[in-house]
ModelCIF file with pLDDT and N, C-alpha, C, O atoms, coordinates in Angstrom:
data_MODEL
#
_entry.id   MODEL 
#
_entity.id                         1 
_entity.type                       polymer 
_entity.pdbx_number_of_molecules   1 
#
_entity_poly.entity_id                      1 
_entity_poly.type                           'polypeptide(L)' 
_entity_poly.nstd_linkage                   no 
_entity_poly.nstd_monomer                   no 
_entity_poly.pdbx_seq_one_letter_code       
;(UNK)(UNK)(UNK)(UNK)(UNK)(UNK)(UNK)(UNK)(UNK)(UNK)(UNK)(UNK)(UNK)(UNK)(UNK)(UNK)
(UNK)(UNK)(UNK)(UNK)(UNK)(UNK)(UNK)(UNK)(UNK)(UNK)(UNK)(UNK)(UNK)(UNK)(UNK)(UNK)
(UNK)(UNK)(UNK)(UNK)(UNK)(UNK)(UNK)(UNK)(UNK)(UNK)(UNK)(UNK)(UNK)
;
_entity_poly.pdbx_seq_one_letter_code_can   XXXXXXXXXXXXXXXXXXXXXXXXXXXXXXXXXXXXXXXXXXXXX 
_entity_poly.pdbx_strand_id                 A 
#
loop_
_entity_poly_seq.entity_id 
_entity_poly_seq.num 
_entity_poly_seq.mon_id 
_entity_poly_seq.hetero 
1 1  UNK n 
1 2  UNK n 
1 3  UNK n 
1 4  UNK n 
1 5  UNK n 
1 6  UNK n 
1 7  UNK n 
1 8  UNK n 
1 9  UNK n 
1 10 UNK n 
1 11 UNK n 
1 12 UNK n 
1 13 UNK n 
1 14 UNK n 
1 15 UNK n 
1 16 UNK n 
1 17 UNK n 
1 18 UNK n 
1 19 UNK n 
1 20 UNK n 
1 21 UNK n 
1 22 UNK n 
1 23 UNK n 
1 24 UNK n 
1 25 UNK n 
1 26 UNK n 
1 27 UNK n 
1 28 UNK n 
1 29 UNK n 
1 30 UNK n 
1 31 UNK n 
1 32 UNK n 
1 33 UNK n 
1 34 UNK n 
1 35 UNK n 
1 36 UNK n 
1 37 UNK n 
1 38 UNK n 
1 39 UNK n 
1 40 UNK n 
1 41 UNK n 
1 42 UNK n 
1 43 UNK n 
1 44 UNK n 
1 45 UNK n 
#
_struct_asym.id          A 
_struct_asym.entity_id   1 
#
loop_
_ma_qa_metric.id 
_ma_qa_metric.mode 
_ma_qa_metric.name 
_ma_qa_metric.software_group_id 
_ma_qa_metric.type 
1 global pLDDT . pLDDT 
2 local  pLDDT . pLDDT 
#
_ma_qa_metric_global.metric_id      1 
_ma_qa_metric_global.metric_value   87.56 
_ma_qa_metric_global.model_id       1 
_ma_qa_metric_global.ordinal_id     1 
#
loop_
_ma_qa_metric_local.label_asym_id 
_ma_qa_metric_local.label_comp_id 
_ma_qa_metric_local.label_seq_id 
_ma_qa_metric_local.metric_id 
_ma_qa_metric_local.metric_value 
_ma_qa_metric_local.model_id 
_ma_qa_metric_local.ordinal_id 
A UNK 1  2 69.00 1 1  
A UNK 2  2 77.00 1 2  
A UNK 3  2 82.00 1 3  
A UNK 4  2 80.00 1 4  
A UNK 5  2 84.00 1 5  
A UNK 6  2 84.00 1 6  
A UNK 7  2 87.00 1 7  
A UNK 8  2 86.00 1 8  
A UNK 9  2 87.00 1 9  
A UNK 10 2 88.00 1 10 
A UNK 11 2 87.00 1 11 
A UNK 12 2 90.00 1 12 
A UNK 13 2 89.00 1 13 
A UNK 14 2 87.00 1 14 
A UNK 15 2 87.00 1 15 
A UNK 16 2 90.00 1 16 
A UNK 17 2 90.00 1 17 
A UNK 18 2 90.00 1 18 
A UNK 19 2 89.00 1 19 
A UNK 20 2 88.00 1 20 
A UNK 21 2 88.00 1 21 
A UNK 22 2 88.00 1 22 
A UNK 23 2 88.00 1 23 
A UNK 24 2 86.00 1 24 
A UNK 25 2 85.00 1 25 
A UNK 26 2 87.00 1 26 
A UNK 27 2 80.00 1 27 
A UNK 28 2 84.00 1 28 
A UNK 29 2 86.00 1 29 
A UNK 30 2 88.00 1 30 
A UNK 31 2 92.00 1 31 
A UNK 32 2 91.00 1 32 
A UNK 33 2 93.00 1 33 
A UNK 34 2 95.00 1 34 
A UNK 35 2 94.00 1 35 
A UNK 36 2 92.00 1 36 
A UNK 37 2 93.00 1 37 
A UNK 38 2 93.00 1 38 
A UNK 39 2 90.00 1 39 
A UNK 40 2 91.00 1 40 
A UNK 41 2 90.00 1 41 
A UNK 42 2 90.00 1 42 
A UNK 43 2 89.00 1 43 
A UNK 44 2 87.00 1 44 
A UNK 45 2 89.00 1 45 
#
loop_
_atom_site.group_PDB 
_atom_site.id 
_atom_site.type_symbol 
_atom_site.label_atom_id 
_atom_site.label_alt_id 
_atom_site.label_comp_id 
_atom_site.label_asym_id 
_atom_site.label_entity_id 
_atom_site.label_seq_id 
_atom_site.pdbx_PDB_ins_code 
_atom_site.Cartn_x 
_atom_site.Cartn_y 
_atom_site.Cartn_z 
_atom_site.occupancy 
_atom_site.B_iso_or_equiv 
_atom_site.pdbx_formal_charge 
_atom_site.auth_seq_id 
_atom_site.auth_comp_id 
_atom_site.auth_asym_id 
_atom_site.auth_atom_id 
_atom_site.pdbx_PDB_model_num 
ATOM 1   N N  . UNK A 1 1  ? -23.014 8.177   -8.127  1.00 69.00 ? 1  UNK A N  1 
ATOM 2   C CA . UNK A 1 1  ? -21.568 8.199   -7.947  1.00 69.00 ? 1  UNK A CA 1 
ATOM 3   C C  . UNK A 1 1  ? -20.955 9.401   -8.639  1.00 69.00 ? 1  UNK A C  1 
ATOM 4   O O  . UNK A 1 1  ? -21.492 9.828   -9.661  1.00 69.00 ? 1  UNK A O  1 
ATOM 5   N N  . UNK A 1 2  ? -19.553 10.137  -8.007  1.00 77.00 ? 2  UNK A N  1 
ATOM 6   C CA . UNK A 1 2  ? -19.082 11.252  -8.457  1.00 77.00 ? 2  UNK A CA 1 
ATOM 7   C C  . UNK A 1 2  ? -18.525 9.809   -9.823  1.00 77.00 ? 2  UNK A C  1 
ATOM 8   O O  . UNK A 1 2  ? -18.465 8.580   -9.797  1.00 77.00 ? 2  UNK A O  1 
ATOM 9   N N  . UNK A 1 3  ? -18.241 10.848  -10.811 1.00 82.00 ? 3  UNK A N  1 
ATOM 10  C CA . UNK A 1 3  ? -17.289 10.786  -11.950 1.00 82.00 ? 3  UNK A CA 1 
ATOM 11  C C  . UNK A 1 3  ? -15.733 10.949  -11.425 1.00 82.00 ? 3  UNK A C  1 
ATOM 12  O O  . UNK A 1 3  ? -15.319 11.713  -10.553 1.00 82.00 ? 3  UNK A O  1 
ATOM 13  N N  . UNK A 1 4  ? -14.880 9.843   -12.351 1.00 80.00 ? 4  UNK A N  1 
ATOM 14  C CA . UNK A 1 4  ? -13.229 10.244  -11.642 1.00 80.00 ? 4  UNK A CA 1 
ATOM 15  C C  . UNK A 1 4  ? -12.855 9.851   -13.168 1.00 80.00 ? 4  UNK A C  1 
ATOM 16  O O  . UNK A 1 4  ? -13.157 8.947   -13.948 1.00 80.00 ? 4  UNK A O  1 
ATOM 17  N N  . UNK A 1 5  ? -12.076 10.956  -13.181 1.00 84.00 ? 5  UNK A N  1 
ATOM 18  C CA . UNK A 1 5  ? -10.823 10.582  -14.793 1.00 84.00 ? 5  UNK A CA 1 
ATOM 19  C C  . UNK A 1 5  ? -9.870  10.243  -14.476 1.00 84.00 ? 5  UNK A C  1 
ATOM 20  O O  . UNK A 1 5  ? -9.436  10.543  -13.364 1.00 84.00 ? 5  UNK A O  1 
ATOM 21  N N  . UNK A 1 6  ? -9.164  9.458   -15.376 1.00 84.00 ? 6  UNK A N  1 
ATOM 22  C CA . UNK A 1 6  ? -7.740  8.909   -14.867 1.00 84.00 ? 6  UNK A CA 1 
ATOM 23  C C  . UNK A 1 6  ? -7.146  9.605   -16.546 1.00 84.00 ? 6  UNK A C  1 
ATOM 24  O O  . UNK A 1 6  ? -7.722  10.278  -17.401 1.00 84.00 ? 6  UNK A O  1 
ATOM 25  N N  . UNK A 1 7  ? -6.006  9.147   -16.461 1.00 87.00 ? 7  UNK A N  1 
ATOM 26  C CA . UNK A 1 7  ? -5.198  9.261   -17.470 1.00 87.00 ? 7  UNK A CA 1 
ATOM 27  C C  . UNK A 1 7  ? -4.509  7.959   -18.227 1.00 87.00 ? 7  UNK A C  1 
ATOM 28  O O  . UNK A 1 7  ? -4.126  7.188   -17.348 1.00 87.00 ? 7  UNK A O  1 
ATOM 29  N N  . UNK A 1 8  ? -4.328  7.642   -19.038 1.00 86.00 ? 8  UNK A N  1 
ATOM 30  C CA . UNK A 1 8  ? -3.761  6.249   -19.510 1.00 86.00 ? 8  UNK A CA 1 
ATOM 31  C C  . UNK A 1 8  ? -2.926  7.164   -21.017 1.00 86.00 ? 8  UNK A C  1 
ATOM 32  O O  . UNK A 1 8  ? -3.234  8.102   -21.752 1.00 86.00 ? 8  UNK A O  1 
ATOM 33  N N  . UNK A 1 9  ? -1.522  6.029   -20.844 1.00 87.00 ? 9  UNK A N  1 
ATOM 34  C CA . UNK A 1 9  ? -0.605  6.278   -22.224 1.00 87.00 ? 9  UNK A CA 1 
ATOM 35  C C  . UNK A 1 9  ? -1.816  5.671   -23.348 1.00 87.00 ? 9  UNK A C  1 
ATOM 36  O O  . UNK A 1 9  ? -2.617  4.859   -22.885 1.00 87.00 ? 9  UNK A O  1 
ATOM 37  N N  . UNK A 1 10 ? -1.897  5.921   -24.274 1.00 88.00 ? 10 UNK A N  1 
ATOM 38  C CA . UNK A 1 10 ? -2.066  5.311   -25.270 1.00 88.00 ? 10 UNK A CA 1 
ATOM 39  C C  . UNK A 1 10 ? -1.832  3.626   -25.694 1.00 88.00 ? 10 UNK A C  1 
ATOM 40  O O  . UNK A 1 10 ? -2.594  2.830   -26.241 1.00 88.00 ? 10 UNK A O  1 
ATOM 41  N N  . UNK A 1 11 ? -0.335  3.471   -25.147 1.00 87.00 ? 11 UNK A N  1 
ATOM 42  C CA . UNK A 1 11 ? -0.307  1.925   -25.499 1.00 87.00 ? 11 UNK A CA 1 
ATOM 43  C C  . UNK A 1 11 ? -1.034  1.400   -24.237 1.00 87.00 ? 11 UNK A C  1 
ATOM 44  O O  . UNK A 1 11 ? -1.826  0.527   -24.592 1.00 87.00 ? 11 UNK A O  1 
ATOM 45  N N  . UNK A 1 12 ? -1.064  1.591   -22.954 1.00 90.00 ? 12 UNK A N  1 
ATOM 46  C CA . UNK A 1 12 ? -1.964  1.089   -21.606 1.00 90.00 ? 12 UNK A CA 1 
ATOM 47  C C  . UNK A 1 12 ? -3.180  1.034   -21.990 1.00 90.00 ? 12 UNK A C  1 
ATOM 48  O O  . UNK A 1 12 ? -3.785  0.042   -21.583 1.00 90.00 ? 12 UNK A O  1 
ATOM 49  N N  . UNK A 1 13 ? -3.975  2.024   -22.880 1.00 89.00 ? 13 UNK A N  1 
ATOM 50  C CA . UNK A 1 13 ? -5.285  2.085   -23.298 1.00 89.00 ? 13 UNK A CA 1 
ATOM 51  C C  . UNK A 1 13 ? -5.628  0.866   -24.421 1.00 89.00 ? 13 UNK A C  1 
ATOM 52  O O  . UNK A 1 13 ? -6.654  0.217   -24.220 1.00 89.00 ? 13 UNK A O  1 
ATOM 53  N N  . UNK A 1 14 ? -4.892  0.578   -25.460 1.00 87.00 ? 14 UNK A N  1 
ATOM 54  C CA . UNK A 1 14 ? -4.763  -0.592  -26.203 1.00 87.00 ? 14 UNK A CA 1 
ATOM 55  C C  . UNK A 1 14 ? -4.882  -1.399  -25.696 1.00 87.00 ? 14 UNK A C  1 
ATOM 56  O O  . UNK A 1 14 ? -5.921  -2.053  -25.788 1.00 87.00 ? 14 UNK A O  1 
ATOM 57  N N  . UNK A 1 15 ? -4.017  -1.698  -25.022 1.00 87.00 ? 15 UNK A N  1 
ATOM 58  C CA . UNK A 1 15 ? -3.710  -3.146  -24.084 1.00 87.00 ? 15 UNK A CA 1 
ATOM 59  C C  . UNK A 1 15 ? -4.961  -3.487  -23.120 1.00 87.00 ? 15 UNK A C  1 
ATOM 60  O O  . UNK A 1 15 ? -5.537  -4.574  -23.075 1.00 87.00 ? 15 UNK A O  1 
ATOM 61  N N  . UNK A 1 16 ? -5.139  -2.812  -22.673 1.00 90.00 ? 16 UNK A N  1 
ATOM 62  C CA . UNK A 1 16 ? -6.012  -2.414  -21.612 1.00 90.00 ? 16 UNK A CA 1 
ATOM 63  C C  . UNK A 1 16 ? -7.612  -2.901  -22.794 1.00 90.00 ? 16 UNK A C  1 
ATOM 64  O O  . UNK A 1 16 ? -8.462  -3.772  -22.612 1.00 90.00 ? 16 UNK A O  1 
ATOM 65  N N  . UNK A 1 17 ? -7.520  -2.317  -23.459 1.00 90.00 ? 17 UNK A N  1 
ATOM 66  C CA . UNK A 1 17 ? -8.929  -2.543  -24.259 1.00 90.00 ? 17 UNK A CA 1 
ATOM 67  C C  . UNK A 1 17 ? -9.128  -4.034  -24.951 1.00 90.00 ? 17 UNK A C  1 
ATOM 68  O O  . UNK A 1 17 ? -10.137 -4.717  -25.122 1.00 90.00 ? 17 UNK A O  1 
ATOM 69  N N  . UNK A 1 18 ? -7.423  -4.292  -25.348 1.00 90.00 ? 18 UNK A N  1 
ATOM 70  C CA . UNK A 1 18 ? -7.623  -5.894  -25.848 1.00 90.00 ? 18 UNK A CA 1 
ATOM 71  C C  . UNK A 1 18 ? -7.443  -6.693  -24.792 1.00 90.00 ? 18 UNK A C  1 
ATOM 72  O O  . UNK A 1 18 ? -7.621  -7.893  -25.001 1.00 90.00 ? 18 UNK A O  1 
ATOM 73  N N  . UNK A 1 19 ? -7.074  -6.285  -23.482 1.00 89.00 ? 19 UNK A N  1 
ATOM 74  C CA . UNK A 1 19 ? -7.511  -7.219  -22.544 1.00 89.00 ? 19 UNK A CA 1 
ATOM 75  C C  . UNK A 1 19 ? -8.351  -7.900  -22.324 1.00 89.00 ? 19 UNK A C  1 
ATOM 76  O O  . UNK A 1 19 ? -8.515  -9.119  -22.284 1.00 89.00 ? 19 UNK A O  1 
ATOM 77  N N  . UNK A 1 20 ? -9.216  -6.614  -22.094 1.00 88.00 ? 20 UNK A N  1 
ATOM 78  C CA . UNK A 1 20 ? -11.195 -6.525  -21.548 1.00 88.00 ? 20 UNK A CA 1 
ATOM 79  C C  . UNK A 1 20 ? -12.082 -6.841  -22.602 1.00 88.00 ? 20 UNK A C  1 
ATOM 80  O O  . UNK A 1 20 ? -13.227 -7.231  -22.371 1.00 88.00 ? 20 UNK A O  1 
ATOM 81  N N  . UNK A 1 21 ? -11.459 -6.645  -24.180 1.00 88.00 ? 21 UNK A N  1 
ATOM 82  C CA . UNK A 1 21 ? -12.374 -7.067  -25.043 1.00 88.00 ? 21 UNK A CA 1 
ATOM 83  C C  . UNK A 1 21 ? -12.158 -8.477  -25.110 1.00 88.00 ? 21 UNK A C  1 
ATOM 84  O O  . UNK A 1 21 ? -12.987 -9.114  -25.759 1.00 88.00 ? 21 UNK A O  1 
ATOM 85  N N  . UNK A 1 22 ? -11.286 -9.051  -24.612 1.00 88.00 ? 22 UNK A N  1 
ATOM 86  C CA . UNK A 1 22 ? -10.561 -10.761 -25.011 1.00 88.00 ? 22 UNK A CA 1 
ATOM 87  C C  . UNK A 1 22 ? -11.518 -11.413 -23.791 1.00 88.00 ? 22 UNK A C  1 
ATOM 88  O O  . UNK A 1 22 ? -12.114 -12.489 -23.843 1.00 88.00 ? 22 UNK A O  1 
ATOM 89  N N  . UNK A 1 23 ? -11.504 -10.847 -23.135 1.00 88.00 ? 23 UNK A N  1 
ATOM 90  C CA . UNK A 1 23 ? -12.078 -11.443 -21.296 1.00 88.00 ? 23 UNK A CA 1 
ATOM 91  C C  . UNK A 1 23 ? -13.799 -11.365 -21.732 1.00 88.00 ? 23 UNK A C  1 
ATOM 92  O O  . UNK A 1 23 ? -14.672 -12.209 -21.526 1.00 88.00 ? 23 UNK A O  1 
ATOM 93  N N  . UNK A 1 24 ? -13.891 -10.101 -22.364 1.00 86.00 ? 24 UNK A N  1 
ATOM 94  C CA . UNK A 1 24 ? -15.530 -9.673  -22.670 1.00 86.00 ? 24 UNK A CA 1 
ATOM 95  C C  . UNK A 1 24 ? -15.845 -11.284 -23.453 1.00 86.00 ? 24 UNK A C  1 
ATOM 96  O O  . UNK A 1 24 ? -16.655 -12.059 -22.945 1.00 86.00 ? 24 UNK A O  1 
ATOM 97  N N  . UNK A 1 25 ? -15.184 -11.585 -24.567 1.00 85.00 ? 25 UNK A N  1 
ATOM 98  C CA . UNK A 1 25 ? -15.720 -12.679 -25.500 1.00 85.00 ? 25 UNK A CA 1 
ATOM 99  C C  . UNK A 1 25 ? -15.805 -13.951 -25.227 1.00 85.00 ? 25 UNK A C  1 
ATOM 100 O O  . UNK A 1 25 ? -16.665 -14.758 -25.580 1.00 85.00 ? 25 UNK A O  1 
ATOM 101 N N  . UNK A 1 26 ? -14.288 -14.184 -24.176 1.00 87.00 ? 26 UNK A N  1 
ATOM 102 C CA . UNK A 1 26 ? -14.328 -16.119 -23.732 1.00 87.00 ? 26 UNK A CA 1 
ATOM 103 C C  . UNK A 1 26 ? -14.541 -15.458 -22.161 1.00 87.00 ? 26 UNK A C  1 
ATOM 104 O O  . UNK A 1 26 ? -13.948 -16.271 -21.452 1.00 87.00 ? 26 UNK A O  1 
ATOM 105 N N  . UNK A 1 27 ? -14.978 -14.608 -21.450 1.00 80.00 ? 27 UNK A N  1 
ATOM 106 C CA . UNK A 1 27 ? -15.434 -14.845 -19.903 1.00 80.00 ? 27 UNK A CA 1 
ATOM 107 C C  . UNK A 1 27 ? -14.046 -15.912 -19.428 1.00 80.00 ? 27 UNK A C  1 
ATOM 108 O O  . UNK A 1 27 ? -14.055 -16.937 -18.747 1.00 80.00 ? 27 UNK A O  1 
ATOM 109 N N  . UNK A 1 28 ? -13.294 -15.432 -19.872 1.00 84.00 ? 28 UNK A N  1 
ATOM 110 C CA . UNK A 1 28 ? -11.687 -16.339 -19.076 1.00 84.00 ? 28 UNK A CA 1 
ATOM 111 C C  . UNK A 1 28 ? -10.902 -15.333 -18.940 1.00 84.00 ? 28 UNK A C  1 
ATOM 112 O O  . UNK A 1 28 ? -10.688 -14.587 -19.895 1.00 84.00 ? 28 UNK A O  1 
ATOM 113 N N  . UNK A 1 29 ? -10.215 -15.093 -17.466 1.00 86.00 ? 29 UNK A N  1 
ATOM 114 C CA . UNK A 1 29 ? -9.184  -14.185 -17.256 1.00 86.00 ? 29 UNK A CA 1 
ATOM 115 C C  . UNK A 1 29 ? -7.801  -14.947 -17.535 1.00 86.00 ? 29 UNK A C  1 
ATOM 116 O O  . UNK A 1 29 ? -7.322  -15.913 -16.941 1.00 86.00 ? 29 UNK A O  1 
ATOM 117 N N  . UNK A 1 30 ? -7.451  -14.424 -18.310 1.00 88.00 ? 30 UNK A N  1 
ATOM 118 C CA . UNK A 1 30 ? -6.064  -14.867 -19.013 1.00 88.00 ? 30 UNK A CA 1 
ATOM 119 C C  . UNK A 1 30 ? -5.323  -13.692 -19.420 1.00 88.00 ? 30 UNK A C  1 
ATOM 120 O O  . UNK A 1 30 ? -5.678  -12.775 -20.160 1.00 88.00 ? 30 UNK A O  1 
ATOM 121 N N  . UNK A 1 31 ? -3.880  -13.939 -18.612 1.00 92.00 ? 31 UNK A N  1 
ATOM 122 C CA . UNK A 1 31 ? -2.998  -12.652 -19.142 1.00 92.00 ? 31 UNK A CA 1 
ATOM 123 C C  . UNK A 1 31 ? -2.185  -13.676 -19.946 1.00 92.00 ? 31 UNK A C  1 
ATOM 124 O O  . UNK A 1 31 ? -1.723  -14.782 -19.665 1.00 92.00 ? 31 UNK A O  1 
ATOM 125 N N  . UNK A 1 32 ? -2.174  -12.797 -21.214 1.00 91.00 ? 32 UNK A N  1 
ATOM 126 C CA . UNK A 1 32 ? -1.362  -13.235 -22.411 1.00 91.00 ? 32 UNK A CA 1 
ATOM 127 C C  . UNK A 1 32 ? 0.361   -13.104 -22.745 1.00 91.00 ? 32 UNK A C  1 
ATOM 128 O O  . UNK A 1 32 ? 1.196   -13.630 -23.482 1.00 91.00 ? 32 UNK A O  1 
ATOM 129 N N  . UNK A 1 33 ? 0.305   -12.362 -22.004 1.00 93.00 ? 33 UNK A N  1 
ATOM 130 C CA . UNK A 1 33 ? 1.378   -10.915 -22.401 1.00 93.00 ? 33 UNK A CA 1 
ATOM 131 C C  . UNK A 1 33 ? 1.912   -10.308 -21.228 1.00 93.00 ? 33 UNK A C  1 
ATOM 132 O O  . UNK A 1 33 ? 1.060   -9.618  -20.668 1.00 93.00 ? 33 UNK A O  1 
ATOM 133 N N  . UNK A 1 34 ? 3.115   -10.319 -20.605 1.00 95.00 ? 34 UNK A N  1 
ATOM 134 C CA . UNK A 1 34 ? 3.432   -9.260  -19.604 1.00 95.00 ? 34 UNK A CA 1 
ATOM 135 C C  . UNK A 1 34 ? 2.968   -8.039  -19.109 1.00 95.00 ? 34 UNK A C  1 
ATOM 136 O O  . UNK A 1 34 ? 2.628   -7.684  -17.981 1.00 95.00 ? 34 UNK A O  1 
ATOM 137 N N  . UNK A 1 35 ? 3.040   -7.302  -20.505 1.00 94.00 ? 35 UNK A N  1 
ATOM 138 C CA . UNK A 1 35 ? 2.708   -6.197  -21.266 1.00 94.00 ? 35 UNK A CA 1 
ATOM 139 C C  . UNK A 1 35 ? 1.050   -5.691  -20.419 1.00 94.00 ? 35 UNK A C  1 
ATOM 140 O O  . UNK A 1 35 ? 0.829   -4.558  -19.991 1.00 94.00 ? 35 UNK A O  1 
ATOM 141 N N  . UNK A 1 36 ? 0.217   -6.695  -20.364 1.00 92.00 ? 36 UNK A N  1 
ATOM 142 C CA . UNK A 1 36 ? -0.963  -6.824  -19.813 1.00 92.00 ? 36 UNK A CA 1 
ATOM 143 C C  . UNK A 1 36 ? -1.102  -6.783  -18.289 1.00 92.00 ? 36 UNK A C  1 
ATOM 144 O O  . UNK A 1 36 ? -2.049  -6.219  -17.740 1.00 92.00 ? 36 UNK A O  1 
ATOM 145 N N  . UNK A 1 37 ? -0.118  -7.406  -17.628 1.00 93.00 ? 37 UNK A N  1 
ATOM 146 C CA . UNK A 1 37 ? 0.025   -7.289  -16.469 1.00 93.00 ? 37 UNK A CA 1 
ATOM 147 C C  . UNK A 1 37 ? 0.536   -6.020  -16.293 1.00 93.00 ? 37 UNK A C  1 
ATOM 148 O O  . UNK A 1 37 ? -0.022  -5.422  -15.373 1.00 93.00 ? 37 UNK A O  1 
ATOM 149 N N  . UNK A 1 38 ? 1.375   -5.423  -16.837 1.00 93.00 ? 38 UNK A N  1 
ATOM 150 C CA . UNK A 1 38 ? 2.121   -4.172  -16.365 1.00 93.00 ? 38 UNK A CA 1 
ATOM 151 C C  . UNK A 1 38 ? 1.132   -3.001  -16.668 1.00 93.00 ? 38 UNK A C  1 
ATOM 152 O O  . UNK A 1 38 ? 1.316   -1.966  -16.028 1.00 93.00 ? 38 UNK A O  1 
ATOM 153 N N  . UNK A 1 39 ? -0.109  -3.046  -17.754 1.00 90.00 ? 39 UNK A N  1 
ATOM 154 C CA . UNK A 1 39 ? -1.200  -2.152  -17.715 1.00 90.00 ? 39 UNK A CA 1 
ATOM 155 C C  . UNK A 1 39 ? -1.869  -2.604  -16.573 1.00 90.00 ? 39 UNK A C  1 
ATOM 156 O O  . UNK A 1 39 ? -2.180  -1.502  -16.122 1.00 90.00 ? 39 UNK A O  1 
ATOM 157 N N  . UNK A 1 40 ? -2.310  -3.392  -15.789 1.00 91.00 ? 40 UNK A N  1 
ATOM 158 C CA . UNK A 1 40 ? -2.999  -3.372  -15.284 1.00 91.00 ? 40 UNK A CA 1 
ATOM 159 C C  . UNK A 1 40 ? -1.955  -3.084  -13.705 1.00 91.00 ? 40 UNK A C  1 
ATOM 160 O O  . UNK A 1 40 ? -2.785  -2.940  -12.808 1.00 91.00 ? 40 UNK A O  1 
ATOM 161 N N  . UNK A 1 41 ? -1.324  -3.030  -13.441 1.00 90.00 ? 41 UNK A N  1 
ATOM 162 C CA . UNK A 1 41 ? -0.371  -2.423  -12.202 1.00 90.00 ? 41 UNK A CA 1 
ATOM 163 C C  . UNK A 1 41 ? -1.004  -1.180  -12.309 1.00 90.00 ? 41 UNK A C  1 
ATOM 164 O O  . UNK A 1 41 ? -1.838  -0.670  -11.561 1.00 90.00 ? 41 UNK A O  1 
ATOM 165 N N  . UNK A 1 42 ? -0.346  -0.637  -13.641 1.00 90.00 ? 42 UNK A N  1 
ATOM 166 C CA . UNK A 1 42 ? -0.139  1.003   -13.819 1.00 90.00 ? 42 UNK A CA 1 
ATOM 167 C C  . UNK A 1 42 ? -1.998  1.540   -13.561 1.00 90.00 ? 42 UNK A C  1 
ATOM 168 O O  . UNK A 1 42 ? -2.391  2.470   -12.855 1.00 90.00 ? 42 UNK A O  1 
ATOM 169 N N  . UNK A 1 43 ? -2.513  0.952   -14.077 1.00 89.00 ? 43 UNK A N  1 
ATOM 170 C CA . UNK A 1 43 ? -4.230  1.175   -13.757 1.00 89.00 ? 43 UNK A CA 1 
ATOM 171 C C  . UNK A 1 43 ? -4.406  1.135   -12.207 1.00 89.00 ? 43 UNK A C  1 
ATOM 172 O O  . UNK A 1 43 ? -5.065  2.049   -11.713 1.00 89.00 ? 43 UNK A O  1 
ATOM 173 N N  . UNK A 1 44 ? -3.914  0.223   -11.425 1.00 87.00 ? 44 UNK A N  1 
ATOM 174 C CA . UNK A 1 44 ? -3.883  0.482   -10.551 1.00 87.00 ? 44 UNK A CA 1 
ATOM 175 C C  . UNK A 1 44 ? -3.406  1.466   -9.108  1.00 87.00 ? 44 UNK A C  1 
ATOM 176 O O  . UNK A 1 44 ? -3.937  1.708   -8.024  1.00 87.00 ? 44 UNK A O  1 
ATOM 177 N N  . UNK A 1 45 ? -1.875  1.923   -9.908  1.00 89.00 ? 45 UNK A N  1 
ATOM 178 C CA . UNK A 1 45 ? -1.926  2.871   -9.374  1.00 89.00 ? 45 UNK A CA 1 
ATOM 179 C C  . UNK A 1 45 ? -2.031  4.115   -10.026 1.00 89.00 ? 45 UNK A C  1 
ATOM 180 O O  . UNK A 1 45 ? -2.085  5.154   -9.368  1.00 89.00 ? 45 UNK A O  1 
#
């Protein structure tokens, strides 16, 4: 596969990391936080 970079703010990258590390430990998708949903929009587009 080619390599693709994206860009992320700093707080999207946080969020974004305590998302996936929270999901990594209990295997439960749970948004906690708005905040979480709105990183993961912005990831998306």
């Amino acid at each position: 596969s080619k390599e693709i970079r994206i860009e992320l703010t700093e707080d999207e990258a946080w969020v974004l990391f305590e998302f996936t590390r929270r999901i990594s430990d209990s295997e439960k998708l749970t948004i906690l936080d708005q905040a979480e949903e709105r990183a993961l929009w912005n990831l998306c587009c």
